[in-house]
Protein backbone atom coordinates (compact mmCIF):
# COMPACT_ATOMS: atom_id res chain seq x y z
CA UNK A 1 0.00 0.00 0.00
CA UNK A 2 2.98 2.24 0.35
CA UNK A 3 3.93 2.37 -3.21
CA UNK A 4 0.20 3.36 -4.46
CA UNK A 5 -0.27 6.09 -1.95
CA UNK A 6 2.44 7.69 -2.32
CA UNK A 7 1.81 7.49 -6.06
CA UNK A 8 -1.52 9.25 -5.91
CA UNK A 9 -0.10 11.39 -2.94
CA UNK A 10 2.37 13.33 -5.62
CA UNK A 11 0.85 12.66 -8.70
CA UNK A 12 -0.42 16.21 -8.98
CA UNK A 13 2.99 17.90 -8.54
CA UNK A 14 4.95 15.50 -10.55
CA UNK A 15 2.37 16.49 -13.20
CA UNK A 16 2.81 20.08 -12.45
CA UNK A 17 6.86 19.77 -12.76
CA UNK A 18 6.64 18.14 -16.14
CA UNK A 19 4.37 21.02 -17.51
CA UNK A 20 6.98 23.47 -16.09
CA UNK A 21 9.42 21.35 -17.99
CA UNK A 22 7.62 21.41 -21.09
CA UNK A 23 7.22 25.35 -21.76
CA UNK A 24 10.43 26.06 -20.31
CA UNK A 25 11.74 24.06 -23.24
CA UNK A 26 9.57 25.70 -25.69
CA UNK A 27 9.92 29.04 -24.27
CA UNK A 28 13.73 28.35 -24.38
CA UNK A 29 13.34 26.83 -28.25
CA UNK A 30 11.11 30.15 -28.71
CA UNK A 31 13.86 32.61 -28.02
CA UNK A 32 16.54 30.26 -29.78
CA UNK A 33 14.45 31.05 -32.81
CA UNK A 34 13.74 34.68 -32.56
CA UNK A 35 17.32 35.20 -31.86
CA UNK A 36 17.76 33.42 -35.21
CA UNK A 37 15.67 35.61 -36.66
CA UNK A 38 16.33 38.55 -35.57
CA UNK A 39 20.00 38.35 -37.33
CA UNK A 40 18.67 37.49 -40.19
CA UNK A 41 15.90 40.27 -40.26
CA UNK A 42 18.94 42.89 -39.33
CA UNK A 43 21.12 41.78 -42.54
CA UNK A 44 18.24 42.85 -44.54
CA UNK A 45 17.91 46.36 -43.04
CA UNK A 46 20.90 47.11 -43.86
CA UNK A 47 20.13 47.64 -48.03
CA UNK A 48 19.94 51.06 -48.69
CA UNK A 49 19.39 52.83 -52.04
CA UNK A 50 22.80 53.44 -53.79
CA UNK A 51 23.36 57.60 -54.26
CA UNK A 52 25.29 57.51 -56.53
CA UNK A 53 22.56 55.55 -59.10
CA UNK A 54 19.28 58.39 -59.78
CA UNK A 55 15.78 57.60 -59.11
CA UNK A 56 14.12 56.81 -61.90
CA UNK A 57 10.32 56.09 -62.47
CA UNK A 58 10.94 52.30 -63.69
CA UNK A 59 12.65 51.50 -60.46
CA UNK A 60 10.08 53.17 -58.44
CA UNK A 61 7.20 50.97 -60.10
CA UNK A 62 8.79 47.92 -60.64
CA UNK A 63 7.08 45.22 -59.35
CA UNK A 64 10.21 42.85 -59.22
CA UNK A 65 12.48 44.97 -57.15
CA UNK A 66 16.34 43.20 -56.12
């Protein structure tokens, strides 16, 4: 009978640990990914129209801008 109560006794915390477990890992796996991301959003900021090249109305209107 030992064994079975204490079972039942801590079966609500044990429960409670593992779902502490389980977003800690995703929030961890979350950030892991947004830091990812963010780099990769930053490299893309940095493209800036050339001054030296003039404005013209094609490249303003061009659908299939580089």
């Amino acid at each position: 009978m030992g064994i079975h109560y204490d079972y039942k006794s801590t079966k609500s915390a044990k429960l409670m640990e593992k779902q502490a477990k389980r977003e800690r890992k995703l929030a961890e796996k979350k950030a892991k990914r947004l830091a990812k991301e963010g780099t990769k959003k930053d490299d893309n900021k940095e493209k800036a129209l050339d001054v030296s090249k003039p404005i013209t109305l094609d490249f303003l209107t061009n659908p299939n801008k580089e």
